[in-house]
C-alpha atoms as a PDB file:
ATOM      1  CA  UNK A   1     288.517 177.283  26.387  1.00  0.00           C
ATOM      2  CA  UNK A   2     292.198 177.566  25.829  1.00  0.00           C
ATOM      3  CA  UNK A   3     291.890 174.480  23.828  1.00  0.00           C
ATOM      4  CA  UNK A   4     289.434 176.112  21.749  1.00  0.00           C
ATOM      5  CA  UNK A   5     291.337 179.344  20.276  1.00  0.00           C
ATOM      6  CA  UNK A   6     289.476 181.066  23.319  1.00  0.00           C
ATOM      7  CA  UNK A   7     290.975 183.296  26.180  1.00  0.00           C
ATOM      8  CA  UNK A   8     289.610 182.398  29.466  1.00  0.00           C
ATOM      9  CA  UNK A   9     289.310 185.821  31.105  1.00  0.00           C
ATOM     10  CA  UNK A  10     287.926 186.330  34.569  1.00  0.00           C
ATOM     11  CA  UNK A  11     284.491 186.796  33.631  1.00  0.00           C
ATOM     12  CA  UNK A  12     284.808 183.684  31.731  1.00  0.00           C
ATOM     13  CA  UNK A  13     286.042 182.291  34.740  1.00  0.00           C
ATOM     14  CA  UNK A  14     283.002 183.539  37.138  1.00  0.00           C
ATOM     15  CA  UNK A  15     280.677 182.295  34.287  1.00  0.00           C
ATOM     16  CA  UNK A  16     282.088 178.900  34.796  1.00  0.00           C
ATOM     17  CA  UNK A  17     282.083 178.916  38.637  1.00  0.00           C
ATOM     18  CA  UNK A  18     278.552 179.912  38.447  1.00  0.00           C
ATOM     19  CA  UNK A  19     277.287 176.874  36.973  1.00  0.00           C
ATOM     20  CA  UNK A  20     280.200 174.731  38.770  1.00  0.00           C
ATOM     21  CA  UNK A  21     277.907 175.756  42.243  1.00  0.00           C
ATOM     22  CA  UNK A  22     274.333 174.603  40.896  1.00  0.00           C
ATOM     23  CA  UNK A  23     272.890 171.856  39.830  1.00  0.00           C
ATOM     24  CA  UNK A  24     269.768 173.790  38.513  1.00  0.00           C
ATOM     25  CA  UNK A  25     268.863 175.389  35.138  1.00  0.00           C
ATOM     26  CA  UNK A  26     269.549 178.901  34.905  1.00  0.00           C
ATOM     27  CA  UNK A  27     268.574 181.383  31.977  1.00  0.00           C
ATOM     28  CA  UNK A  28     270.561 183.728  30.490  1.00  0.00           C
ATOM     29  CA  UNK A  29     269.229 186.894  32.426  1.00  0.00           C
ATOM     30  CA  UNK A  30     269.723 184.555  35.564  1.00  0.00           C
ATOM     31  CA  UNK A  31     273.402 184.638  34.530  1.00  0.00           C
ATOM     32  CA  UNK A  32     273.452 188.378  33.848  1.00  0.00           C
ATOM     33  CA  UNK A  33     271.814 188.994  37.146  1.00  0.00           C
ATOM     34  CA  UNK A  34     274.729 187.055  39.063  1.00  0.00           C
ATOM     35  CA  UNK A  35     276.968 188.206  37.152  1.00  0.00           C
ATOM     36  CA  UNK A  36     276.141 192.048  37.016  1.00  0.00           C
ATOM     37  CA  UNK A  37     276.988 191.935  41.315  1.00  0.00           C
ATOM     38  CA  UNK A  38     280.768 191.343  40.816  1.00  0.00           C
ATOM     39  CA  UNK A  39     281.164 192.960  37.224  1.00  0.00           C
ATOM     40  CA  UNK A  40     278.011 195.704  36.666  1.00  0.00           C
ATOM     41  CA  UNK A  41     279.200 196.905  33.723  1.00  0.00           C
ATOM     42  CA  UNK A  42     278.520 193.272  31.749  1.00  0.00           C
ATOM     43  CA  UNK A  43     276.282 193.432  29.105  1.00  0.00           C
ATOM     44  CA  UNK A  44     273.671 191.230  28.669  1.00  0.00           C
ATOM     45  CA  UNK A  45     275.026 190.423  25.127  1.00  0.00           C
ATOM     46  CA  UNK A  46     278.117 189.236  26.399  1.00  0.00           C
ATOM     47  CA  UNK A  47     276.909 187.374  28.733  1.00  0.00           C
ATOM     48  CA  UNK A  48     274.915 185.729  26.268  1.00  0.00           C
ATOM     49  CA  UNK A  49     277.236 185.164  24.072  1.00  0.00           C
ATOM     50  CA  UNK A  50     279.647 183.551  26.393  1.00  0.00           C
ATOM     51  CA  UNK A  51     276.872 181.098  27.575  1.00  0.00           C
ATOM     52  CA  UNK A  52     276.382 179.878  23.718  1.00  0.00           C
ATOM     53  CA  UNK A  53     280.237 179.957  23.095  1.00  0.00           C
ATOM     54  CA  UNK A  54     280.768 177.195  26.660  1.00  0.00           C
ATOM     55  CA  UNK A  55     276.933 175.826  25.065  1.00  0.00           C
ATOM     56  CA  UNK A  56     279.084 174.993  21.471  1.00  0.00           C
ATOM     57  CA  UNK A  57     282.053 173.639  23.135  1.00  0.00           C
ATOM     58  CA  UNK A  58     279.973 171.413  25.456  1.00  0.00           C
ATOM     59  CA  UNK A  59     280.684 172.744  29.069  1.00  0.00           C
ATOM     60  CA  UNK A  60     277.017 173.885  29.010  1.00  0.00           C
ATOM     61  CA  UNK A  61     274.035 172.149  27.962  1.00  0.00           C
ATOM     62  CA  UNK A  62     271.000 174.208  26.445  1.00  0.00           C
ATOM     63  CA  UNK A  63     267.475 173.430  27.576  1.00  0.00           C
ATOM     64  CA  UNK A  64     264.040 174.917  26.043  1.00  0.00           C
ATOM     65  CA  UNK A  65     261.962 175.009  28.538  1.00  0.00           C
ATOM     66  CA  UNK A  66     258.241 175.962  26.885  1.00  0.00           C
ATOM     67  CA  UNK A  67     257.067 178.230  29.868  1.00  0.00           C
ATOM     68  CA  UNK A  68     260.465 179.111  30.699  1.00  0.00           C
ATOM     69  CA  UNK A  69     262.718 180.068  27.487  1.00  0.00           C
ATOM     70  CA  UNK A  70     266.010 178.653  27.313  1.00  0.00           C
ATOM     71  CA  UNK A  71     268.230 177.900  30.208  1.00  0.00           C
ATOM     72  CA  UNK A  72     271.759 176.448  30.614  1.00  0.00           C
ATOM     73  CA  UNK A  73     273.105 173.776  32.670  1.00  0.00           C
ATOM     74  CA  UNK A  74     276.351 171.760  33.386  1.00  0.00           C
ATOM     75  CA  UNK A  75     277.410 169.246  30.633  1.00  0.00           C
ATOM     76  CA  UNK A  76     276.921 165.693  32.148  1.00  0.00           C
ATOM     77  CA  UNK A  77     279.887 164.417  30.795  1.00  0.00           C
ATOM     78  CA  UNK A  78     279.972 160.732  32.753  1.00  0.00           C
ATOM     79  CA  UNK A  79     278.630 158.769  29.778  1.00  0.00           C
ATOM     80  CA  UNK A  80     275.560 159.130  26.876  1.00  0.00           C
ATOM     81  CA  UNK A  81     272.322 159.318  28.326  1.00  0.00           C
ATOM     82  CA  UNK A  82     268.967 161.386  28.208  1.00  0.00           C
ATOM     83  CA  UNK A  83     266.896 163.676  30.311  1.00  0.00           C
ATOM     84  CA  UNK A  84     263.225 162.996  31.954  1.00  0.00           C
ATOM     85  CA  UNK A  85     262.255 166.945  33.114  1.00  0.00           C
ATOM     86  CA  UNK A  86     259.826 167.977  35.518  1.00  0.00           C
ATOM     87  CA  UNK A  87     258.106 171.220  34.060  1.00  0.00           C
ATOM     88  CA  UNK A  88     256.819 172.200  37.376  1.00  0.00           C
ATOM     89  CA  UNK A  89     260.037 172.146  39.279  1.00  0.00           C
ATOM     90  CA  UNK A  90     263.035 171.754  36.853  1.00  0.00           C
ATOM     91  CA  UNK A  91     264.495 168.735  38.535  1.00  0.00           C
ATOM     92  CA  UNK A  92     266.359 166.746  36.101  1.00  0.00           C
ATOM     93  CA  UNK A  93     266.380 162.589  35.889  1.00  0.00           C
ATOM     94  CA  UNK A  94     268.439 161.159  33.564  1.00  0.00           C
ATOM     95  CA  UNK A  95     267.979 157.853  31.545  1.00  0.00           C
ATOM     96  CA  UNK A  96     269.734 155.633  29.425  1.00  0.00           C
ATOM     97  CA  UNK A  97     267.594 154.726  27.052  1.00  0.00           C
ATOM     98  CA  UNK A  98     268.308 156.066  23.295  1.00  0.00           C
ATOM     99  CA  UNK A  99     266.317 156.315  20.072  1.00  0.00           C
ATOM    100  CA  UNK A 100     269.386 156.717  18.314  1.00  0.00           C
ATOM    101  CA  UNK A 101     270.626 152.701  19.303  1.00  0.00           C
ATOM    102  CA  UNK A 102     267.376 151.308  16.659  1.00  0.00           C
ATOM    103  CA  UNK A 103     267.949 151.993  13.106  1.00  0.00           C
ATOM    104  CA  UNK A 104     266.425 154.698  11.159  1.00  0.00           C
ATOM    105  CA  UNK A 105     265.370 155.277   7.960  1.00  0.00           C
ATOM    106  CA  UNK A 106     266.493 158.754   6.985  1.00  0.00           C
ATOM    107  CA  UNK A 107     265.859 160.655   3.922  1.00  0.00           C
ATOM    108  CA  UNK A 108     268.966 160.926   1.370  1.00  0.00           C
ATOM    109  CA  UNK A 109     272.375 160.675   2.985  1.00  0.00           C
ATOM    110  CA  UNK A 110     271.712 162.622   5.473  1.00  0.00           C
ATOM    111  CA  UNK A 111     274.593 162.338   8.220  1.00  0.00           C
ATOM    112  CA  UNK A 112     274.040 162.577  12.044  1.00  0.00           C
ATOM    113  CA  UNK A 113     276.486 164.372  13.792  1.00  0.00           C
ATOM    114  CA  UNK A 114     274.659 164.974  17.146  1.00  0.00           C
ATOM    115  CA  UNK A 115     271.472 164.344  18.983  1.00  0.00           C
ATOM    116  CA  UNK A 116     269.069 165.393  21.840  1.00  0.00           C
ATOM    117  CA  UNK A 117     266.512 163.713  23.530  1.00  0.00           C
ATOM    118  CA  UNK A 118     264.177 165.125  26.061  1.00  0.00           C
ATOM    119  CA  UNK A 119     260.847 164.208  27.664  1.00  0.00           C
ATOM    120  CA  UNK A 120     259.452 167.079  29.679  1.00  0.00           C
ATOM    121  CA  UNK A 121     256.613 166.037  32.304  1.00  0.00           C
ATOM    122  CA  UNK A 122     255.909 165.716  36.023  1.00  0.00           C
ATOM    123  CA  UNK A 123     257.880 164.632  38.737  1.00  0.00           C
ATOM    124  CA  UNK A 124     256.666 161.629  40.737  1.00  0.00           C
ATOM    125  CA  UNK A 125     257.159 163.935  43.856  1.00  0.00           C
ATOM    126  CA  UNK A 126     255.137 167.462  42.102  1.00  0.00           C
ATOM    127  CA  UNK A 127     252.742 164.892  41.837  1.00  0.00           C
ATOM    128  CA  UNK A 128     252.004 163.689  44.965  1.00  0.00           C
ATOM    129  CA  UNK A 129     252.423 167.573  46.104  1.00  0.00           C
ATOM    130  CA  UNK A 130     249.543 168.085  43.327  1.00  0.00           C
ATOM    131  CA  UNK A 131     247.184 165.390  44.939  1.00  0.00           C
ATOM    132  CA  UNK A 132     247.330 166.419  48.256  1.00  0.00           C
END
């Protein structure tokens, strides 16, 4: 944050820790909700605002899930790679694999500066739940 012009402050802090303890997706008003126990006088704004500002400097990764809104999670930061995710129960497989590595043909000179790739689906494990 520092790095970035930005103060870290201690709610800053606690919005960090949060998603340093899970590995799941959490929306914004699952934020405000853990965040309202140690600081109730948070808005929802600011908490909202904080989770776009750690989104746009790449601690946080945004997901749109299409029955579930958006939600945040950690950055994987280990090396480029995708996400497989399970619509029924969030969990998160990544992959390799990227359409960006085979050439494009792209209108004008248009300039890629960043990319996302997600395939949203069942788990192999929802699955079997499902069949039996």
């Amino acid at each position: 944050m520092t790095a970035s012009g930005w103060r870290i402050t201690e709610q800053r802090r606690m919005l960090a820790e949060i998603f340093a303890k899970t590995d799941a997706y959490l929306s914004p008003k699952d934020v405000y909700d853990q965040m309202t126990v140690s600081y109730p006088s948070v808005s929802f704004d600011t908490v909202y605002r904080n989770l776009r500002l750690l989104s746009e400097m790449g601690a946080l990764e945004q997901f749109y899930f299409m029955d579930g809104g958006l939600k945040f999670k950690c950055s994987c930061l280990e090396h480029h790679h995708h996400h497989l995710i399970c619509m029924n129960c969030e969990k998160t497989l990544t992959f390799d694999y990227c359409p960006m590595d085979h050439s494009l043909e792209l209108p004008g000179s248009f300039k890629i500066t960043s990319h996302r790739f997600e395939i949203y689906g069942v788990c192999e494990q929802c699955q079997q739940e499902s069949a039996t």
